[in-house]
PDB file of N, CA and C in Angstrom:
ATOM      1  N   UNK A   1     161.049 367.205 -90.025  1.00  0.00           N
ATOM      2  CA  UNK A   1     162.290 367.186 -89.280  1.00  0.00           C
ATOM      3  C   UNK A   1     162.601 365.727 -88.954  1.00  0.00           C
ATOM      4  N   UNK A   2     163.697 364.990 -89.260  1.00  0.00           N
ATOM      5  CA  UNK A   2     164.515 364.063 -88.602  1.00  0.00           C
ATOM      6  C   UNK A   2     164.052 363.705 -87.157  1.00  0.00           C
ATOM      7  N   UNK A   3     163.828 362.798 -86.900  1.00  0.00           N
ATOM      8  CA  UNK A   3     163.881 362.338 -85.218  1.00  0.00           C
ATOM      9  C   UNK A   3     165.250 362.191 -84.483  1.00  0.00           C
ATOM     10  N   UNK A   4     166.212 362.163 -85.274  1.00  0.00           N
ATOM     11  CA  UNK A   4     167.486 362.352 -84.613  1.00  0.00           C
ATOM     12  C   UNK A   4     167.674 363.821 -84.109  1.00  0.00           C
ATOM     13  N   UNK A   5     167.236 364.717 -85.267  1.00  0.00           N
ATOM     14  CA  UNK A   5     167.195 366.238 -85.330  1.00  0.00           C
ATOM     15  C   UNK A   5     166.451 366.672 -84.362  1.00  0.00           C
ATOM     16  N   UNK A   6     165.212 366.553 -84.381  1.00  0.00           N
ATOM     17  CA  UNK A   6     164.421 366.340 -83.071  1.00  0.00           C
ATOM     18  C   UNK A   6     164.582 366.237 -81.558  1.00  0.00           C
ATOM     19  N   UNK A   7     164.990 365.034 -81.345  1.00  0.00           N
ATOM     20  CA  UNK A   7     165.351 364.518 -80.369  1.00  0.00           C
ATOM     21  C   UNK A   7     166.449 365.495 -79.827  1.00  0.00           C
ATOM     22  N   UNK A   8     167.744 365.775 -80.854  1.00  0.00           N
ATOM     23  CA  UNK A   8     168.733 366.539 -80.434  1.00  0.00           C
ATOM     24  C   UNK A   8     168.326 367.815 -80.004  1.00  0.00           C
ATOM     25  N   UNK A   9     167.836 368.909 -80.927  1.00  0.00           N
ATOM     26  CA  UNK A   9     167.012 369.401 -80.589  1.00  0.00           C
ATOM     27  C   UNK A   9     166.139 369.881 -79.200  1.00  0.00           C
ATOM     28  N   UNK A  10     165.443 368.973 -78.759  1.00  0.00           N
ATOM     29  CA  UNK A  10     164.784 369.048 -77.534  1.00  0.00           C
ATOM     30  C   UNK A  10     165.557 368.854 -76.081  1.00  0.00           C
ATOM     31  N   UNK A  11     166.629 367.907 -77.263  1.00  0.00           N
ATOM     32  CA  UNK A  11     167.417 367.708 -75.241  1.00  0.00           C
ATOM     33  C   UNK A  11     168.847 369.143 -75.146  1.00  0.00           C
ATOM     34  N   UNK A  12     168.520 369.873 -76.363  1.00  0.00           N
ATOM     35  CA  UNK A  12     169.946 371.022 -76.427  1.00  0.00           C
ATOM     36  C   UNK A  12     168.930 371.950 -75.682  1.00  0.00           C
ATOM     37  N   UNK A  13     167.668 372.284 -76.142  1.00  0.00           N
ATOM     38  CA  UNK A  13     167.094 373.420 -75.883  1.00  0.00           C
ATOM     39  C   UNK A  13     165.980 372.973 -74.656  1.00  0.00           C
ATOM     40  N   UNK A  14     165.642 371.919 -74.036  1.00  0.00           N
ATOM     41  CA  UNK A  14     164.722 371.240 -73.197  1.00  0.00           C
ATOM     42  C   UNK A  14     164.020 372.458 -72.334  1.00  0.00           C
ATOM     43  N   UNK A  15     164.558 373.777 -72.079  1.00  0.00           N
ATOM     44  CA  UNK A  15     163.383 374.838 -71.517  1.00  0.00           C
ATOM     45  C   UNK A  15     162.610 375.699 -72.729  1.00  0.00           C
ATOM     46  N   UNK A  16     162.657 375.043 -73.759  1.00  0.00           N
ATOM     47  CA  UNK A  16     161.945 375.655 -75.079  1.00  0.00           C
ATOM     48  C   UNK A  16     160.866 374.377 -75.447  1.00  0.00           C
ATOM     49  N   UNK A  17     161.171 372.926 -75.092  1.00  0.00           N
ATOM     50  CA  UNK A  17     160.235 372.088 -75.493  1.00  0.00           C
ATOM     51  C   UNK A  17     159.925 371.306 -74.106  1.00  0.00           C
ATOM     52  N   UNK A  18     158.495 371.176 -74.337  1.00  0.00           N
ATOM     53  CA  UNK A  18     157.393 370.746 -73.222  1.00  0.00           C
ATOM     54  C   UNK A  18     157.742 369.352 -73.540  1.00  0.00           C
ATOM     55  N   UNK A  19     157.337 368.961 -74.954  1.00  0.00           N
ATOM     56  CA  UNK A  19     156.906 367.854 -75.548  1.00  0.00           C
ATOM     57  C   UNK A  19     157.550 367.343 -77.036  1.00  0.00           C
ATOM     58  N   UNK A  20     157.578 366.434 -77.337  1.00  0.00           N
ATOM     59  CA  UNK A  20     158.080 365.804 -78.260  1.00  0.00           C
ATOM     60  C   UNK A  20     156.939 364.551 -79.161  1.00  0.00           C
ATOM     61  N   UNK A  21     156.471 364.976 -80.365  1.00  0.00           N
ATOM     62  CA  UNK A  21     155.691 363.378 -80.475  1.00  0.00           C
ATOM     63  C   UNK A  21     155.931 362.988 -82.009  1.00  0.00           C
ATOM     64  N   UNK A  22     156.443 361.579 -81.728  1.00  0.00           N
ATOM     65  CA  UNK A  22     157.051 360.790 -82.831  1.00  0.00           C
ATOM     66  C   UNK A  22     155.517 360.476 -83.128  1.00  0.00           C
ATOM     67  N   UNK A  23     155.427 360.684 -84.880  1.00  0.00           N
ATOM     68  CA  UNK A  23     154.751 360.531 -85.930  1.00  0.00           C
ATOM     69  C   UNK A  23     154.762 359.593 -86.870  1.00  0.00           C
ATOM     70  N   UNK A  24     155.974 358.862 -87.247  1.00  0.00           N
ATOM     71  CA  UNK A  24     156.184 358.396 -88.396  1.00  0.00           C
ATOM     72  C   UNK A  24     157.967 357.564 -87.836  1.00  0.00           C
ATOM     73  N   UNK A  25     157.986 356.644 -87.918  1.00  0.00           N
ATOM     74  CA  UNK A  25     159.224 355.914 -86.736  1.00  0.00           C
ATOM     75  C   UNK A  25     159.814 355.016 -88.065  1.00  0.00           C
ATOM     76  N   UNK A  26     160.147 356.136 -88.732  1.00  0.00           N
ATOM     77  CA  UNK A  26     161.426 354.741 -89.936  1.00  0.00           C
ATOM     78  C   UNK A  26     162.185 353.929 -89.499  1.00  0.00           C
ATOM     79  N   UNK A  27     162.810 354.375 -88.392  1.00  0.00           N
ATOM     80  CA  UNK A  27     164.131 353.494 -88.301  1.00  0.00           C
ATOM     81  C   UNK A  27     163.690 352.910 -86.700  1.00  0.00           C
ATOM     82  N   UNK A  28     162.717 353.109 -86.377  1.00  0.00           N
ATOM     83  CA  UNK A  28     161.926 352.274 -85.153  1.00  0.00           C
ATOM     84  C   UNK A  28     161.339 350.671 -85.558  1.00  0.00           C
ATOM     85  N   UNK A  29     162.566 349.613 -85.266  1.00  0.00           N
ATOM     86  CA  UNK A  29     162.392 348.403 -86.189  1.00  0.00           C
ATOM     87  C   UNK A  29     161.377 347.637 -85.596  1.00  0.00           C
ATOM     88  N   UNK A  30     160.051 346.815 -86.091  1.00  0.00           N
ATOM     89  CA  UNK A  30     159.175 346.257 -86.085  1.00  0.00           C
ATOM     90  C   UNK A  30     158.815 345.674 -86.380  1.00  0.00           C
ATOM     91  N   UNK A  31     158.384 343.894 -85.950  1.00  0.00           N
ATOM     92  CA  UNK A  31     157.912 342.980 -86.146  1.00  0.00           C
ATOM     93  C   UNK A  31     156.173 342.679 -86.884  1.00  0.00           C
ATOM     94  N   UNK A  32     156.157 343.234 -88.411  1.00  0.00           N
ATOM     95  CA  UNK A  32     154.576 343.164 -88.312  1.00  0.00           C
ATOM     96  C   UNK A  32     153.865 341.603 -88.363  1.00  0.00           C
ATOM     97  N   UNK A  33     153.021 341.629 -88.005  1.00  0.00           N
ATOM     98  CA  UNK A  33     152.031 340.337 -88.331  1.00  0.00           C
ATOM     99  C   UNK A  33     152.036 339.989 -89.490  1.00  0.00           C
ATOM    100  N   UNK A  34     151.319 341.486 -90.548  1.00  0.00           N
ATOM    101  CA  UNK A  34     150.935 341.144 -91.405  1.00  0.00           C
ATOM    102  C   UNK A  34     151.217 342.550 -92.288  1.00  0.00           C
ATOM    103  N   UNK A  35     151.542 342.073 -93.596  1.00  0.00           N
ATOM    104  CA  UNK A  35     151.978 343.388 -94.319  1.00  0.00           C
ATOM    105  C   UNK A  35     151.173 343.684 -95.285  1.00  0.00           C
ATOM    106  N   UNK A  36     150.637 344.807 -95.545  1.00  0.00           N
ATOM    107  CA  UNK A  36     149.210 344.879 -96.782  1.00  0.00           C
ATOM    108  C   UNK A  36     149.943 344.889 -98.542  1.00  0.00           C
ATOM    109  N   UNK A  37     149.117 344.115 -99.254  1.00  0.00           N
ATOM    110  CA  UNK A  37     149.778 344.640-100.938  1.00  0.00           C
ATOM    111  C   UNK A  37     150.280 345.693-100.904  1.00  0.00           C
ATOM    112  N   UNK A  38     149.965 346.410-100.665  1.00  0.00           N
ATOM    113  CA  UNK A  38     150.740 347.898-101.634  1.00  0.00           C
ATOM    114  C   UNK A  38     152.143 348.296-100.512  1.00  0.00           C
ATOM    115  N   UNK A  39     152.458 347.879 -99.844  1.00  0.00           N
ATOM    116  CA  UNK A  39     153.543 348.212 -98.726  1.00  0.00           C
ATOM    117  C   UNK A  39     154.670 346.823 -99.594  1.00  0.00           C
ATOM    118  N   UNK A  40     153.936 345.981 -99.920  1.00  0.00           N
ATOM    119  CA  UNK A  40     155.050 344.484-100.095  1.00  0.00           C
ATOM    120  C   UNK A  40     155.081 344.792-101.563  1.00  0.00           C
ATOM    121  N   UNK A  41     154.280 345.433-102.447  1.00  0.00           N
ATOM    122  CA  UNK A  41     154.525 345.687-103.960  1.00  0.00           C
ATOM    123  C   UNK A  41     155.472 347.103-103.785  1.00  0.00           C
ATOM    124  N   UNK A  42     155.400 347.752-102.986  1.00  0.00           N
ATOM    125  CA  UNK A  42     155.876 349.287-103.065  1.00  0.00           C
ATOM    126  C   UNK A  42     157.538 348.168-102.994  1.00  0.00           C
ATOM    127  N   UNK A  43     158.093 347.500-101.982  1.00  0.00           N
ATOM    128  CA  UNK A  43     159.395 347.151-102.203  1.00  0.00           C
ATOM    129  C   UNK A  43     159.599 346.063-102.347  1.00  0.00           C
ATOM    130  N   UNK A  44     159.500 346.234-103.539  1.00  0.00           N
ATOM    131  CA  UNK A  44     160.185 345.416-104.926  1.00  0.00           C
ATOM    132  C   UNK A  44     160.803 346.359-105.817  1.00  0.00           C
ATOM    133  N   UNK A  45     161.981 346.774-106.224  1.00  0.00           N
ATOM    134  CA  UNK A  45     162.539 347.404-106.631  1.00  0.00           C
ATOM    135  C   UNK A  45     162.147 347.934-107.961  1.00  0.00           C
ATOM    136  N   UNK A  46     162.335 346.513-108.792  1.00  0.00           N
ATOM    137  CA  UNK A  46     161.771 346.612-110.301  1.00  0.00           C
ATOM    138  C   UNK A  46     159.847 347.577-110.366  1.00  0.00           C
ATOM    139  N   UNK A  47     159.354 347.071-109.416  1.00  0.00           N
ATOM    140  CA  UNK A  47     158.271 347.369-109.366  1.00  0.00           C
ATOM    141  C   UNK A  47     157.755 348.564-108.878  1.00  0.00           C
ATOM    142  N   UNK A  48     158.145 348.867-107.958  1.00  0.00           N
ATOM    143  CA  UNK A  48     157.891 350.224-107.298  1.00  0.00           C
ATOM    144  C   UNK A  48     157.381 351.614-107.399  1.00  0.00           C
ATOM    145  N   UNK A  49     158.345 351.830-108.999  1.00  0.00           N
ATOM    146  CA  UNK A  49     158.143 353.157-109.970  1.00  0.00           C
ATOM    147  C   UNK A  49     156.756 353.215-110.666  1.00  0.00           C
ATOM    148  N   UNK A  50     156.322 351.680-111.052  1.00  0.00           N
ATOM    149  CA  UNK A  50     155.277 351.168-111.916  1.00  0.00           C
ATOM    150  C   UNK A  50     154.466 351.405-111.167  1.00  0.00           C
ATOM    151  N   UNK A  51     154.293 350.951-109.583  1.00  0.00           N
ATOM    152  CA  UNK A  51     152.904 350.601-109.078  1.00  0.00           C
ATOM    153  C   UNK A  51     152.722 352.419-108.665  1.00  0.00           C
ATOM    154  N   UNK A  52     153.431 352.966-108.459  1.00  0.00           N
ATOM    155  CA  UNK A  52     153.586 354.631-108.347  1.00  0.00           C
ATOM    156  C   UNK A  52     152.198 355.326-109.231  1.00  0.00           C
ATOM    157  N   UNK A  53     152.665 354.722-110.483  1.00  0.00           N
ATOM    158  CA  UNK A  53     151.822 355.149-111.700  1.00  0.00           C
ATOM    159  C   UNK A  53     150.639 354.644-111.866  1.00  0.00           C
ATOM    160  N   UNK A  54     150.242 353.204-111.468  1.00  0.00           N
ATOM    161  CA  UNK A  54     149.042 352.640-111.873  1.00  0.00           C
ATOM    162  C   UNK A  54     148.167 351.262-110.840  1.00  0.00           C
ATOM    163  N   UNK A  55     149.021 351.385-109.813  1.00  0.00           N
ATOM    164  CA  UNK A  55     147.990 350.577-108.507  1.00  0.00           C
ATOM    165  C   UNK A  55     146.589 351.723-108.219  1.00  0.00           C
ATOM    166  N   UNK A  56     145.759 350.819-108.116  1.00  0.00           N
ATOM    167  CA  UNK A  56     144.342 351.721-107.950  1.00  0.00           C
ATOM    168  C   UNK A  56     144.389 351.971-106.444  1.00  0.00           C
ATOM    169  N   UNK A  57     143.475 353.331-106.184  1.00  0.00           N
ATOM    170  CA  UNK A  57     143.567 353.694-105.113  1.00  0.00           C
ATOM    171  C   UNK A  57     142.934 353.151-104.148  1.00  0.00           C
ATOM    172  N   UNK A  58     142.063 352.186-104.837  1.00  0.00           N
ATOM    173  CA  UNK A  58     140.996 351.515-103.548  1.00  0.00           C
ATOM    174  C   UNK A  58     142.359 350.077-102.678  1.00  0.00           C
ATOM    175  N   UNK A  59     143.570 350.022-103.269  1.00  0.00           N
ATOM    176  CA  UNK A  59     144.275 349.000-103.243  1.00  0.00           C
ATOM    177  C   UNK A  59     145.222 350.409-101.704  1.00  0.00           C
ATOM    178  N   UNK A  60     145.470 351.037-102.169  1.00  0.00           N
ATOM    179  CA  UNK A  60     146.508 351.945-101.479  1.00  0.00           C
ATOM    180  C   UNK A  60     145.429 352.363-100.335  1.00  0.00           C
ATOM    181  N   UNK A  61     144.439 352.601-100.592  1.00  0.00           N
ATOM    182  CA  UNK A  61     143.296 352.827 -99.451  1.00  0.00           C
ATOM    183  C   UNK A  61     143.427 352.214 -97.685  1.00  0.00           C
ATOM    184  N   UNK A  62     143.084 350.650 -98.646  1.00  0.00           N
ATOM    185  CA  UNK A  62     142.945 349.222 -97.769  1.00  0.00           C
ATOM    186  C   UNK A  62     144.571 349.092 -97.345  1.00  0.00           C
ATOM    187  N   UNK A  63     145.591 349.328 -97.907  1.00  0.00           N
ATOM    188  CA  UNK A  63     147.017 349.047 -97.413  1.00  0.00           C
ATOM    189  C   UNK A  63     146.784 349.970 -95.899  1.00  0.00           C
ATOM    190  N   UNK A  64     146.291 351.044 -96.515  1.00  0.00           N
ATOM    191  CA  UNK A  64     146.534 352.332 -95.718  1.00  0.00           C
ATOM    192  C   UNK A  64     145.623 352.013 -94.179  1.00  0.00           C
ATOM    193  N   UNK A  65     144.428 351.132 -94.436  1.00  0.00           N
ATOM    194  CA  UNK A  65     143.818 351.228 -93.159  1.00  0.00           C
ATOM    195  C   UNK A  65     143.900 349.637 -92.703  1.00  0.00           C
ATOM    196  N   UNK A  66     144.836 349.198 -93.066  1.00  0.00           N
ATOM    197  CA  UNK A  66     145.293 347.901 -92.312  1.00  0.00           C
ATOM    198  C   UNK A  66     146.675 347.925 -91.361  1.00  0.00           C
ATOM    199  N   UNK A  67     147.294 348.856 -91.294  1.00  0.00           N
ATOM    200  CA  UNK A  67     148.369 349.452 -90.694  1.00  0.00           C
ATOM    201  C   UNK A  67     148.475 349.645 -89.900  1.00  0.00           C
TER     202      UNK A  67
END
């Protein structure tokens, strides 16, 4: 579900929801330190589809637990 959807959602029906918990914040804009390979190869346009198919997983791993 959308966090807009969500959000709307909870404040239409607010005696049906206790709680609300953001998971995943796309459009929650953020200053990182530091960005791992596979996040800075994923956007590159040309590249993207490619690394889809053949970046190794120990690479997507380490992106994944530097985050």
């Amino acid at each position: 579900m959308g966090g807009y959807v969500a959000w709307k959602a909870a404040v239409d029906y607010s005696e049906r929801v206790s709680k609300l918990i953001l998971v995943d914040a796309a459009g929650y804009a953020t200053t990182a330190t530091s960005v791992p390979l596979g996040f800075k190869l994923a956007q590159i346009p040309m590249l993207s589809g490619l690394m889809a198919n053949i970046l190794p997983r120990r690479v997507i791993e380490s992106s994944l637990r530097d985050v």
